[in-house]
C-alpha atoms as a PDB file:
ATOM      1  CA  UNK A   1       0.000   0.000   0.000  1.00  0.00           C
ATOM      2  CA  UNK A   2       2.756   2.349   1.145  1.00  0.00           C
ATOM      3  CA  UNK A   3       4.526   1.090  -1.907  1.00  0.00           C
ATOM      4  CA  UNK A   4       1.702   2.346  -4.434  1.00  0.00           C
ATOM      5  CA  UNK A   5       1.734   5.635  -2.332  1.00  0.00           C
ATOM      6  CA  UNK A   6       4.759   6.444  -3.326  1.00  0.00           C
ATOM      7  CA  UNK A   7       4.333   5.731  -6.924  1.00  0.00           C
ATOM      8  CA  UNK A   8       1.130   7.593  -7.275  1.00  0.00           C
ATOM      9  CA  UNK A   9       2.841  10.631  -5.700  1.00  0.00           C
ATOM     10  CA  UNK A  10       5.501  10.404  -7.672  1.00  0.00           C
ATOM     11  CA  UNK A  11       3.446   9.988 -11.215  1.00  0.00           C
ATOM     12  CA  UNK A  12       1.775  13.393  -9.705  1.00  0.00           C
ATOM     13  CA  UNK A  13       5.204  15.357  -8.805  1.00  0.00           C
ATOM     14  CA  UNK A  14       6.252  14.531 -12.876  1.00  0.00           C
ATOM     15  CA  UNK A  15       2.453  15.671 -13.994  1.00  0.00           C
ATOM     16  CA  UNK A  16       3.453  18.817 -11.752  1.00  0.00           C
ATOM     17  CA  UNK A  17       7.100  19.334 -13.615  1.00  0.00           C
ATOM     18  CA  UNK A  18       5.960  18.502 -16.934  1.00  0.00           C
ATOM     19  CA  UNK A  19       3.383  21.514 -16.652  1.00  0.00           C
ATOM     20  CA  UNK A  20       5.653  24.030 -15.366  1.00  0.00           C
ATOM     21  CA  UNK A  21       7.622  26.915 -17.301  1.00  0.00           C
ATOM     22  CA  UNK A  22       9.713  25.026 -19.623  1.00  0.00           C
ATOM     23  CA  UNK A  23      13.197  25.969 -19.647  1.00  0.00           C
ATOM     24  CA  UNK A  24      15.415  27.392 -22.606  1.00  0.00           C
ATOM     25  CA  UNK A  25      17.089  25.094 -24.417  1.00  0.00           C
ATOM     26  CA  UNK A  26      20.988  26.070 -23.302  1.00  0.00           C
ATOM     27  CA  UNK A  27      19.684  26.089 -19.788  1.00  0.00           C
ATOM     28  CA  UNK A  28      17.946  22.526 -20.064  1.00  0.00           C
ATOM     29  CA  UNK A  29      20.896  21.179 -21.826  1.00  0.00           C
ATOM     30  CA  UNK A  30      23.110  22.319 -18.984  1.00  0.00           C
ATOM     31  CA  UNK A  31      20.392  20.783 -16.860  1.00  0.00           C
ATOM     32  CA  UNK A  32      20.890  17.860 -18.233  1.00  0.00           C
ATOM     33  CA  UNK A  33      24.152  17.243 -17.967  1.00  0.00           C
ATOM     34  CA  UNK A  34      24.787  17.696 -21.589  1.00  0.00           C
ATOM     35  CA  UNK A  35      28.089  19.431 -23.312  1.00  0.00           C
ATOM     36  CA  UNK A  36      27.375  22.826 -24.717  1.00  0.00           C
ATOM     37  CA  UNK A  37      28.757  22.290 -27.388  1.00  0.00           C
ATOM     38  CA  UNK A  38      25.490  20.211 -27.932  1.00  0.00           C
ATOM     39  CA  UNK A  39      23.438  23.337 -28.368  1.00  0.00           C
ATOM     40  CA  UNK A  40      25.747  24.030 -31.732  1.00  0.00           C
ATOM     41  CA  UNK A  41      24.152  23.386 -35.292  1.00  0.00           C
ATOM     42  CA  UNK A  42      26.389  22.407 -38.386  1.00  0.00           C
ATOM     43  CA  UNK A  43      24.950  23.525 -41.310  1.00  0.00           C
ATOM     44  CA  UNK A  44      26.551  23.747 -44.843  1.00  0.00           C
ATOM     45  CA  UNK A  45      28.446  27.386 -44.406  1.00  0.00           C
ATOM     46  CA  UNK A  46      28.613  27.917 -41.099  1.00  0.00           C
ATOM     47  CA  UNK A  47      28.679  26.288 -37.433  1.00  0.00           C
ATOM     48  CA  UNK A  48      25.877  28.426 -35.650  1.00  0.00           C
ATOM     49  CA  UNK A  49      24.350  29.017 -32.311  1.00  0.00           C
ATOM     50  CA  UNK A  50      21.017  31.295 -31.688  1.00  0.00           C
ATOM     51  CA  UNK A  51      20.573  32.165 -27.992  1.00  0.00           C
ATOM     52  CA  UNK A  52      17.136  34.451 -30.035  1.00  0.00           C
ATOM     53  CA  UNK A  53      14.381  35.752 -27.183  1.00  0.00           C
ATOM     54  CA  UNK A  54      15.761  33.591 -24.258  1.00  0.00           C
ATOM     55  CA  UNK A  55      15.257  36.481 -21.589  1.00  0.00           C
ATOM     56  CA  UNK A  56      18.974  36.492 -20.981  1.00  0.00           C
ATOM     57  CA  UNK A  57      20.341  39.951 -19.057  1.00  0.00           C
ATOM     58  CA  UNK A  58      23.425  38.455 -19.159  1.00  0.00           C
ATOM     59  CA  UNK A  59      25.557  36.113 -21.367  1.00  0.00           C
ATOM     60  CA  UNK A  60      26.027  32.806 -20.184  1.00  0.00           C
ATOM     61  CA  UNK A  61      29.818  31.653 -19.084  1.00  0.00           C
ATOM     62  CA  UNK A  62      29.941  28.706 -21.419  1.00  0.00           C
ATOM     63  CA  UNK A  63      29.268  30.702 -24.346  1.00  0.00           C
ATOM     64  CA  UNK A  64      32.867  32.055 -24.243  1.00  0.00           C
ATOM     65  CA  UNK A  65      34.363  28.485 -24.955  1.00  0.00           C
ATOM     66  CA  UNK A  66      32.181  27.841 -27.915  1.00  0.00           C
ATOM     67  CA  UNK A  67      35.310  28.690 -30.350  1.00  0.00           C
ATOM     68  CA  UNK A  68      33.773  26.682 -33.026  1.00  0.00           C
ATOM     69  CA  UNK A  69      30.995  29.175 -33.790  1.00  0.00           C
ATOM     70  CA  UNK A  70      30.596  31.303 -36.484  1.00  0.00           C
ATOM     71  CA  UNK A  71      27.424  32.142 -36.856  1.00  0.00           C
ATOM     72  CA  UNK A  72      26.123  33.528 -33.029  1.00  0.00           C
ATOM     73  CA  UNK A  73      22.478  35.190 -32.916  1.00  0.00           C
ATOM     74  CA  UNK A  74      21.845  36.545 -29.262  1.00  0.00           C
ATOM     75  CA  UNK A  75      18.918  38.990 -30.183  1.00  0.00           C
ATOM     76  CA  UNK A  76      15.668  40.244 -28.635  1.00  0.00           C
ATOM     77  CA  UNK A  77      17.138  39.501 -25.016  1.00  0.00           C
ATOM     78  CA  UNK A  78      17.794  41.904 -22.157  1.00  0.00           C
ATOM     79  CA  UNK A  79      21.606  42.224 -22.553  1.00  0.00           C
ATOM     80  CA  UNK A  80      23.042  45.547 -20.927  1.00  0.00           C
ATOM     81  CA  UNK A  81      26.775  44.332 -21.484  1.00  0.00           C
ATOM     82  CA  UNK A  82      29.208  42.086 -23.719  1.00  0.00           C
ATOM     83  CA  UNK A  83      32.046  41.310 -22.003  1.00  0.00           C
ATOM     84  CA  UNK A  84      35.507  41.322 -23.151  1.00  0.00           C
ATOM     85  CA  UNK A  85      35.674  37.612 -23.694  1.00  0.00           C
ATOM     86  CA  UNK A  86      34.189  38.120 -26.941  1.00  0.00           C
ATOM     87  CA  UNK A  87      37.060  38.520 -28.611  1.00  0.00           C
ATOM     88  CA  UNK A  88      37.400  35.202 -27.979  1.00  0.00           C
ATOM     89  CA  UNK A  89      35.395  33.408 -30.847  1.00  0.00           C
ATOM     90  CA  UNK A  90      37.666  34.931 -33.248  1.00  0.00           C
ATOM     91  CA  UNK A  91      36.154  32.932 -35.781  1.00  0.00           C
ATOM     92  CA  UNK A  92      32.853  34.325 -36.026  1.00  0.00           C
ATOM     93  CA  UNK A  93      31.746  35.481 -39.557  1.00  0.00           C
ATOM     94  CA  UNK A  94      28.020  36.446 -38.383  1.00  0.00           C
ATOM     95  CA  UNK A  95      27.036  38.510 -35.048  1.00  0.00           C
ATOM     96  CA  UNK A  96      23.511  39.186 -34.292  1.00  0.00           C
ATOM     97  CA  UNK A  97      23.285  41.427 -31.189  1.00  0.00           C
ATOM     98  CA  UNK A  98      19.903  43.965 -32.652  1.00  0.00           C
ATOM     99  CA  UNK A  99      17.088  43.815 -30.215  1.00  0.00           C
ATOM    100  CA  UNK A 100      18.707  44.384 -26.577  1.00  0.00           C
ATOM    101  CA  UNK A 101      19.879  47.180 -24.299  1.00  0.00           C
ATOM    102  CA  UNK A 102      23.686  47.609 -25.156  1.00  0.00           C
ATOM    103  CA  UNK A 103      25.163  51.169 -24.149  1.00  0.00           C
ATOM    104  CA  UNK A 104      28.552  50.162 -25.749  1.00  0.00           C
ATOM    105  CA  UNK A 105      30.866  47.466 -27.433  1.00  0.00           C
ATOM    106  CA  UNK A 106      33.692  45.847 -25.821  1.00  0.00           C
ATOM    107  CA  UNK A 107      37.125  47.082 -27.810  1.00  0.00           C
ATOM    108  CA  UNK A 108      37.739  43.379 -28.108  1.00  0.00           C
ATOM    109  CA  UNK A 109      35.521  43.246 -30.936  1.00  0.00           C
ATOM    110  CA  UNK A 110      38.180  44.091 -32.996  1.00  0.00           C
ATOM    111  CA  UNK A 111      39.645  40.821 -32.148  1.00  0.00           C
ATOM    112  CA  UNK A 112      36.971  39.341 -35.151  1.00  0.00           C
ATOM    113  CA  UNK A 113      39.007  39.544 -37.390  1.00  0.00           C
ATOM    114  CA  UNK A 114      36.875  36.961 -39.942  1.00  0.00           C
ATOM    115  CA  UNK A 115      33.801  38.815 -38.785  1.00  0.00           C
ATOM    116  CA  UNK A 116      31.237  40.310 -42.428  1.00  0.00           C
ATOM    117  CA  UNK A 117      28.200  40.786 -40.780  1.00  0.00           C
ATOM    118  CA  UNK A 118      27.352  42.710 -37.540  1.00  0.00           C
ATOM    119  CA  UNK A 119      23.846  43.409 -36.465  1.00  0.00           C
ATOM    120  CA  UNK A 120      23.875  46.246 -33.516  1.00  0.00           C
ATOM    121  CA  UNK A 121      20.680  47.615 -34.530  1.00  0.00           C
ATOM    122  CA  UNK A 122      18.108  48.696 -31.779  1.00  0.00           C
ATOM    123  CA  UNK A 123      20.094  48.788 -28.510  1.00  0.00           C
ATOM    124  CA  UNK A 124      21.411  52.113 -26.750  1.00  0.00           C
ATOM    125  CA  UNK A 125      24.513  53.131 -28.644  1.00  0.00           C
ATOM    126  CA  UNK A 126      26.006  56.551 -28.216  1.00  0.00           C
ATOM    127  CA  UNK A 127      29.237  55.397 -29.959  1.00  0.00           C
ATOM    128  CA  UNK A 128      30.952  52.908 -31.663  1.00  0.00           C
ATOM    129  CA  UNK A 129      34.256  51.515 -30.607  1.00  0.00           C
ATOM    130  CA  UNK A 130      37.046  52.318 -32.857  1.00  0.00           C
ATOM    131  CA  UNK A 131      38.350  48.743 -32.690  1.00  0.00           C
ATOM    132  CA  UNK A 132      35.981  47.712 -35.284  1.00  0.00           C
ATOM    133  CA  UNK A 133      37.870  49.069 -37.910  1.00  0.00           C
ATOM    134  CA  UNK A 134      39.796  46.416 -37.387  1.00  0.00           C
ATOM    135  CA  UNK A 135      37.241  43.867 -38.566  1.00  0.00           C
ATOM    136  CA  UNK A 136      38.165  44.203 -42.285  1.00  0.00           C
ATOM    137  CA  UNK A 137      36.520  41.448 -43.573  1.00  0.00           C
ATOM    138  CA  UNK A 138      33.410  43.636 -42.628  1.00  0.00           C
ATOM    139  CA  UNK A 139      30.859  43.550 -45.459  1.00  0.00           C
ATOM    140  CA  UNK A 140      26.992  44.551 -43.858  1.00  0.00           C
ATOM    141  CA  UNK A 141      27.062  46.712 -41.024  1.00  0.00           C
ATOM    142  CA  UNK A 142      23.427  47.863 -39.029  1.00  0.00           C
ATOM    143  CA  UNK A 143      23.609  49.908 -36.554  1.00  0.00           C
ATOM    144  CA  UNK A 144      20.098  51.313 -36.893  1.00  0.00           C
ATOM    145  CA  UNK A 145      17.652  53.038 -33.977  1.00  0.00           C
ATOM    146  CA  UNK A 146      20.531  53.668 -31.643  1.00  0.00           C
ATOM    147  CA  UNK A 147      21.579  57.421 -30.040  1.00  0.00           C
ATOM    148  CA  UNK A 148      24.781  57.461 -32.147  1.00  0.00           C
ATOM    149  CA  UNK A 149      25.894  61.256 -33.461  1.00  0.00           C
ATOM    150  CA  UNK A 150      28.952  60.234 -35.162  1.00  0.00           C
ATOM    151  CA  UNK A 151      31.826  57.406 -36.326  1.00  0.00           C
ATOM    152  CA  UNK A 152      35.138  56.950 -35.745  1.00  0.00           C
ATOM    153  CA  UNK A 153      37.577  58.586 -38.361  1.00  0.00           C
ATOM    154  CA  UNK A 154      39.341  54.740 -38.042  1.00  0.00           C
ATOM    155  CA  UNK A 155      36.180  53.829 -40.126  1.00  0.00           C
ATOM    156  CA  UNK A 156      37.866  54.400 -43.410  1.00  0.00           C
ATOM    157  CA  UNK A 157      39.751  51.168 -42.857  1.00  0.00           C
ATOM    158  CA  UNK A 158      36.311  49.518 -43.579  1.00  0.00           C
ATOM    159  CA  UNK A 159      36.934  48.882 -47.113  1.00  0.00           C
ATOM    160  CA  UNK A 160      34.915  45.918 -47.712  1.00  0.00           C
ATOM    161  CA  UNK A 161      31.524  47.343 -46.062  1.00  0.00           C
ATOM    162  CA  UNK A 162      28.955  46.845 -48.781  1.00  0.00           C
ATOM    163  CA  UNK A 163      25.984  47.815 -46.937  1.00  0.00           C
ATOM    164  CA  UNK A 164      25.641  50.392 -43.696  1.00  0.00           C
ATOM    165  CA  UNK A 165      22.559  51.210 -41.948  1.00  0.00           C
ATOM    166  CA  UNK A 166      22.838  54.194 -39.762  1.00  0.00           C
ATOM    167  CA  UNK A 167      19.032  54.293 -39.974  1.00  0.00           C
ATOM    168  CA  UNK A 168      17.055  56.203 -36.408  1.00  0.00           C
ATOM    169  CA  UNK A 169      20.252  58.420 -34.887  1.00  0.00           C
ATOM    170  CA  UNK A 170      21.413  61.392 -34.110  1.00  0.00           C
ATOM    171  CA  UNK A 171      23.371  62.310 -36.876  1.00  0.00           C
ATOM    172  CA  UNK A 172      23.531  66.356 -37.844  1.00  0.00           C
ATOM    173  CA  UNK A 173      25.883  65.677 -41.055  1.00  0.00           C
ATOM    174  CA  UNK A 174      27.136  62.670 -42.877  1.00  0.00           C
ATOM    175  CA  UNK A 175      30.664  61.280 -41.115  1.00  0.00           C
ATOM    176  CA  UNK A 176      33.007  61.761 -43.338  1.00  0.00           C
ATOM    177  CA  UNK A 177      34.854  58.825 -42.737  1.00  0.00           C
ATOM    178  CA  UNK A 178      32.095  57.316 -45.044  1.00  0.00           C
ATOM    179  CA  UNK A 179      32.793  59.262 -48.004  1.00  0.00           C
ATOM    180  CA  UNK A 180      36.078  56.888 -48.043  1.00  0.00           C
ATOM    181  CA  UNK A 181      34.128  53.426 -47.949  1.00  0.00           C
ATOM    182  CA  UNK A 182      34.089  53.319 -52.291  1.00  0.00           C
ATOM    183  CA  UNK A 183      32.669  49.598 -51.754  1.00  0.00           C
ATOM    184  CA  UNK A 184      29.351  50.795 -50.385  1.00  0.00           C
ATOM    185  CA  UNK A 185      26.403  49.953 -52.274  1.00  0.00           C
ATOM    186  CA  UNK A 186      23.972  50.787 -49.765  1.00  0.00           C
ATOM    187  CA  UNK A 187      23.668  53.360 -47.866  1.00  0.00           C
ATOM    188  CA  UNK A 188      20.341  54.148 -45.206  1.00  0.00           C
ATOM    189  CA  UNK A 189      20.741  57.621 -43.095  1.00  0.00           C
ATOM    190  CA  UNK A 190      17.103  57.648 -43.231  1.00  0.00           C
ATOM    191  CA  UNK A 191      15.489  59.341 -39.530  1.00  0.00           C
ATOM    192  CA  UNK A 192      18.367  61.565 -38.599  1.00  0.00           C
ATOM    193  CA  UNK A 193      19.247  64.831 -38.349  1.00  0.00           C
ATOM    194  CA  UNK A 194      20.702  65.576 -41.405  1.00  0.00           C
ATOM    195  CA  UNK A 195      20.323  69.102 -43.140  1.00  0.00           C
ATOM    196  CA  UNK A 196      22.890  68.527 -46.234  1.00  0.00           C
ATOM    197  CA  UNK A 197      24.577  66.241 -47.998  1.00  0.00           C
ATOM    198  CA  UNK A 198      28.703  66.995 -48.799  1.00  0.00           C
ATOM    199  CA  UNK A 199      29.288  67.320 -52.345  1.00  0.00           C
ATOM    200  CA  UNK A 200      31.758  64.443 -50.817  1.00  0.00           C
ATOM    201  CA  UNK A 201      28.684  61.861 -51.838  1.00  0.00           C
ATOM    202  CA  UNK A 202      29.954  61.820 -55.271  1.00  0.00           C
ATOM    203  CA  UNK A 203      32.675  59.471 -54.226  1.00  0.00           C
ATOM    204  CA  UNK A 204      30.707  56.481 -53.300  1.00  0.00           C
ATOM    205  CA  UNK A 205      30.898  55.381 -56.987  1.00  0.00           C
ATOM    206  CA  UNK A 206      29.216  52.033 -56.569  1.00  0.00           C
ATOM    207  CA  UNK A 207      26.296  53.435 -54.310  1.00  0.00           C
ATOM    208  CA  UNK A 208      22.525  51.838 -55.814  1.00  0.00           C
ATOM    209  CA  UNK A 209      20.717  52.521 -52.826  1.00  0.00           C
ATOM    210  CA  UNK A 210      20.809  55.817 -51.197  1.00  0.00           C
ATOM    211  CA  UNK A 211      17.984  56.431 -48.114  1.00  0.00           C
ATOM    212  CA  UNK A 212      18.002  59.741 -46.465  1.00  0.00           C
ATOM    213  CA  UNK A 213      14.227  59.997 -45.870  1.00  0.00           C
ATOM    214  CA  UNK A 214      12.655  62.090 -43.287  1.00  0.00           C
ATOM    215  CA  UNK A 215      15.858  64.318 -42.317  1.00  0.00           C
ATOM    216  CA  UNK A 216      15.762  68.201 -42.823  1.00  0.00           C
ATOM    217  CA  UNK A 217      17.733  68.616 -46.029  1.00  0.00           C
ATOM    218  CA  UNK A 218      17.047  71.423 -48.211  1.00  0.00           C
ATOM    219  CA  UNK A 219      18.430  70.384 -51.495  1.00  0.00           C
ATOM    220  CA  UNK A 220      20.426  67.610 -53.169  1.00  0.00           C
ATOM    221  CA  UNK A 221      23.478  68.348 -53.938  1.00  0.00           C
ATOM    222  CA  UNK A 222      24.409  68.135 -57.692  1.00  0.00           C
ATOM    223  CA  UNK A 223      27.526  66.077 -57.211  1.00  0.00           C
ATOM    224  CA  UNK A 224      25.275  63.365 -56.380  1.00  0.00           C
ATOM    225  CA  UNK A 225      24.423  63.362 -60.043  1.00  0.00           C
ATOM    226  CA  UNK A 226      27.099  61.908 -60.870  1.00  0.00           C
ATOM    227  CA  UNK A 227      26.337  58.717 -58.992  1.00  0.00           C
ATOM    228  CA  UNK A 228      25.583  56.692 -62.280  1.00  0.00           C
ATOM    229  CA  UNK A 229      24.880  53.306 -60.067  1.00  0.00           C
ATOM    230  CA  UNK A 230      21.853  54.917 -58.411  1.00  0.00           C
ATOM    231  CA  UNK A 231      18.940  52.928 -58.606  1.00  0.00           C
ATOM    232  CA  UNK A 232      16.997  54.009 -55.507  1.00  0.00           C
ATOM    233  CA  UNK A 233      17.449  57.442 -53.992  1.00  0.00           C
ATOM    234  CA  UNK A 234      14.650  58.055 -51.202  1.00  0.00           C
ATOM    235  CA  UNK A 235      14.589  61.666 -50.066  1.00  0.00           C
ATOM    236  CA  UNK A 236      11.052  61.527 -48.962  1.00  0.00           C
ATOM    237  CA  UNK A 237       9.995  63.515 -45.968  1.00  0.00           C
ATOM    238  CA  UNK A 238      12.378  66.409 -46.109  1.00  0.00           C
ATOM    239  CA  UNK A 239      12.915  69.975 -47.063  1.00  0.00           C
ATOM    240  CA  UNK A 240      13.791  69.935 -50.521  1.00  0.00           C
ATOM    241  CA  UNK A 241      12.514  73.322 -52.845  1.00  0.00           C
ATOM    242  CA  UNK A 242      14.461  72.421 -55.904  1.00  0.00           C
ATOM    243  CA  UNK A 243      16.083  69.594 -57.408  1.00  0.00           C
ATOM    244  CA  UNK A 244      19.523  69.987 -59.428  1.00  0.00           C
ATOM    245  CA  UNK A 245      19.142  69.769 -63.100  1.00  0.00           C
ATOM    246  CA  UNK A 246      21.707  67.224 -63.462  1.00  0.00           C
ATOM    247  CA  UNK A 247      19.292  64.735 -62.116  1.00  0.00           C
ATOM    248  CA  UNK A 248      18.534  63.141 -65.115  1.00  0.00           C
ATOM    249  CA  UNK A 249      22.401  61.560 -65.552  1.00  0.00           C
ATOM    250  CA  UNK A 250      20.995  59.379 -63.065  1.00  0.00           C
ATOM    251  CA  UNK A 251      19.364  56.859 -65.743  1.00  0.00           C
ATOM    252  CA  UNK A 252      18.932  53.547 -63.239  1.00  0.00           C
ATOM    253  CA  UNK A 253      16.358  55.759 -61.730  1.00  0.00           C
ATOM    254  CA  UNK A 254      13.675  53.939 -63.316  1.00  0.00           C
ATOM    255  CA  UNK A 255      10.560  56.091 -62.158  1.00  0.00           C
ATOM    256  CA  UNK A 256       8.442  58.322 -59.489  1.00  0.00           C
ATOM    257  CA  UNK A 257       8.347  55.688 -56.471  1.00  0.00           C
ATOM    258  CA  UNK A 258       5.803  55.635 -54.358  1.00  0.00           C
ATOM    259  CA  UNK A 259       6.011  52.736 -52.467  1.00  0.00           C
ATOM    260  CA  UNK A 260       9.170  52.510 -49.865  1.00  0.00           C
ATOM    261  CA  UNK A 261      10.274  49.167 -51.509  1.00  0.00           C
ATOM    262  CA  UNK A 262      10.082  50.571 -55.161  1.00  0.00           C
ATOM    263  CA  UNK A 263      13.571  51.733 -57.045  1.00  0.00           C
ATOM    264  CA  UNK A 264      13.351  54.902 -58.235  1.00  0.00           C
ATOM    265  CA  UNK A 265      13.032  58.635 -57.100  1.00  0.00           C
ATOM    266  CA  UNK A 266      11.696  59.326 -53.879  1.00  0.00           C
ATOM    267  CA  UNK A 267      10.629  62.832 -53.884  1.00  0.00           C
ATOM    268  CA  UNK A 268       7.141  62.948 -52.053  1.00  0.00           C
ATOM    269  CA  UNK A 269       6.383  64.915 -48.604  1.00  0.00           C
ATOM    270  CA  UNK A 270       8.893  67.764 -49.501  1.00  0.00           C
ATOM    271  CA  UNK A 271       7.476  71.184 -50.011  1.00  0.00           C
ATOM    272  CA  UNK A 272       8.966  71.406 -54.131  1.00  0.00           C
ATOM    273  CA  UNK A 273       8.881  74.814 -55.657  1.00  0.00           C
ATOM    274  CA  UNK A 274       6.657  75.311 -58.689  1.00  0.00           C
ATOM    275  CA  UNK A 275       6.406  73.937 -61.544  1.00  0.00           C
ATOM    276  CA  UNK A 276       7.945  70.825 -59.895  1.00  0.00           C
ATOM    277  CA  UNK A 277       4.797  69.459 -57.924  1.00  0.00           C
ATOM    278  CA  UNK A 278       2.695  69.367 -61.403  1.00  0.00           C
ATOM    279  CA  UNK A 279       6.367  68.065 -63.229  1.00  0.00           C
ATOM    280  CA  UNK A 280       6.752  65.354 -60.731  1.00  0.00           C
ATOM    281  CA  UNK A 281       3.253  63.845 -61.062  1.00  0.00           C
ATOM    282  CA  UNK A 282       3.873  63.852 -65.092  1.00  0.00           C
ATOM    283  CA  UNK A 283       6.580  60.852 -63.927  1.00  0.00           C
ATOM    284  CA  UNK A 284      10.453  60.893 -64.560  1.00  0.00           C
ATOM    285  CA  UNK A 285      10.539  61.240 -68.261  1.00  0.00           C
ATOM    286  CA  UNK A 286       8.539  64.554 -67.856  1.00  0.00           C
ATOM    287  CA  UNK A 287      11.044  65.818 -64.616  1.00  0.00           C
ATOM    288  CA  UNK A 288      13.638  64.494 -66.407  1.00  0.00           C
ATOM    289  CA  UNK A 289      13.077  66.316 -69.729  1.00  0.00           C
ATOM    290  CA  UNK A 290      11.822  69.615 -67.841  1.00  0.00           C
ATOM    291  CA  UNK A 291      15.145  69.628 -66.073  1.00  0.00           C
ATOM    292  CA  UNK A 292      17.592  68.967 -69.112  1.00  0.00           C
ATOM    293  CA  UNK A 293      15.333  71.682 -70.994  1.00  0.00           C
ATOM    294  CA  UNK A 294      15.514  74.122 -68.103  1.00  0.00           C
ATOM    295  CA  UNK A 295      19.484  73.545 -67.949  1.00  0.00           C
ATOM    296  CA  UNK A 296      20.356  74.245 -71.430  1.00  0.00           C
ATOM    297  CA  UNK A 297      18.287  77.461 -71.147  1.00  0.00           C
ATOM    298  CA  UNK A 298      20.496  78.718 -68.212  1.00  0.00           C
END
C-alpha cells in the first residue's frame, strides 16, 4: 500500500514538472548534464548558435568556450553588457546582437578579425568603438535606432563594407569617414538629423541605394548626379525646394516611387517649388526632360 503511495505521488510530482515553465534550451541542456557544445548546429556554411528571445540579461559563461561558432544570434534579449571575452570566438563570420539594451561594445571586438556581418541595430549606442575598424573582412554593417551622433575617423579602414545602416540616430551631417568606404552599395541615413549632404557623396561610386528619408535637407546636392549606379534614392519627408538639373544623368532611376520598396526617385512629402509638384506627377521622363530643358536654357 505504502509502496503504491509512493508511486502515485511520484506519477503526480512529474504531472506537476511537466506543466511548469519550460526551460530554454541552453539552460535545459546544462540541466541535463549535456556538453554545450550540444546546443551548436552544423549547417553547410557555417557552425551556428542562436541564444534568439531567451530572456537572458546576461551572457552565459559557457558561451565564451564555444570557439567553433561562427554564426552567433543573441537577439531580442535583455543584454546591458558584452564582455571582453568576446574577442574570444575569433572565428565568427556572423554577429547578431539587434534587439537588446547595449550602451557600448567591448574594444575586443576588434579581435573578429573573420567577422562580415554585424547586427547592432536597436540597442542604446552613443558610440561605436574604434576597434571595429579592425574587422576588415566587414561587409553589412546595421547599426540602426541607436543614439549614435557620429563614427570613428578609423572607419575608413572599412573597405569591404557593402551595406551600412545608420538608420534612427542622431546624426547632424554625414561622417566623413564614409565618403572613403568606395565599396558601399547601400547606404540608409534615413530618420536623422541631417540638413545637407557633402558634395563628398559623389565618391561612393558604386552606391545603388541611397535612403536619407525624413531628415531636414534642403536640397540635393548636384555632385550626387554623378552617382551613375543609383537605382533608388529616397529623399522623402524632407525639405527639398528644388532639385539639381543634373538629375537626369541618373538613368537607373527607373521612375516616381511611391512605395518605400520601389527603385526609383523618392521625392514625395517635400514642399517642391513650382512647376515641380505638377512636373513630378507627369513621372520621370517629364522631370527628367523639364530639367535637361531648363538647364540648357540657363
Amino acid at each position: 500500500m505504502g509502496t503504491e503511495h509512493s508511486k502515485n505521488k511520484e506519477r503526480r510530482s512529474m504531472v506537476f514538472l511537466r506543466k511548469g515553465p519550460k526551460l530554454p534550451a541552453w539552460e535545459d541542456a546544462l540541466l541535463a548534464g549535456r556538453e554545450p557544445k550540444s546546443l551548436l548546429k552544423r549547417g553547410l556554411r557555417y557552425v551556428s548558435l542562436s541564444l534568439i528571445m531567451k530572456g537572458m540579461t546576461s551572457t552565459p559563461d559557457f558561451l565564451w568556450g564555444l570557439h567553433e561558432v561562427q554564426k552567433l544570434n543573441l537577439s531580442r534579449n535583455q543584454l546591458v553588457v558584452i564582455p571582453p571575452s568576446l574577442g574570444k570566438l575569433d572565428r565568427l563570420v556572423v554577429l547578431n546582437l539587434g534587439g537588446n539594451c547595449l550602451k557600448c561594445l567591448p574594444k575586443e571586438i576588434g579581435l573578429l578579425r573573420n567577422l562580415k556581418v554585424l547586427f547592432v541595430n536597436m540597442n542604446c549606442l552613443k558610440e561605436v568603438p574604434a576597434e571595429l575598424s579592425l574587422c576588415r573582412k566587414l561587409e553589412v554593417l546595421s547599426l540602426s535606432h541607436n543614439c549614435i551622433s557620429q563614427l570613428p575617423l578609423s572607419f575608413t579602414d572599412l573597405t569591404s563594407l557593402r551595406k551600412l545602416n545608420l538608420s534612427n540616430n542622431r546624426f547632424v551631417q554625414i561622417p566623413l569617414c564614409i565618403f572613403a568606404l568606395r565599396s558601399l552599395d547601400f547606404l540608409h541615413l534615413g530618420s536623422n538629423k541631417l540638413e545637407n549632404i557633402a558634395e563628398s557623396i559623389q565618391y561612393l561610386v558604386n552606391l545603388q541605394i541611397f535612403i536619407v528619408e525624413n531628415n531636414n535637407i534642403r536640397s540635393l546636392p548636384r555632385s550626387l548626379c554623378y552617382i551613375s549606379t543609383l537605382e533608388l534614392l529616397n529623399a522623402d519627408y524632407n525639405a527639398i525646394q528644388t532639385l539639381p538639373d543634373d538629375l537626369y544623368l541618373l538613368r537607373r532611376l527607373r521612375r516616381i516611387a511611391w512605395n518605400p520598396m520601389d527603385k526609383g526617385l523618392h521625392i514625395a512629402h517635400n514642399p517642391l517649388s513650382r512647376p515641380l509638384p505638377e512636373v513630378v506627377e507627369g513621372g520621370l521622363d517629364v522631370l527628367f526632360n523639364y530639367l535637361r530643358d531648363k538647364k540648357e536654357r540657363n
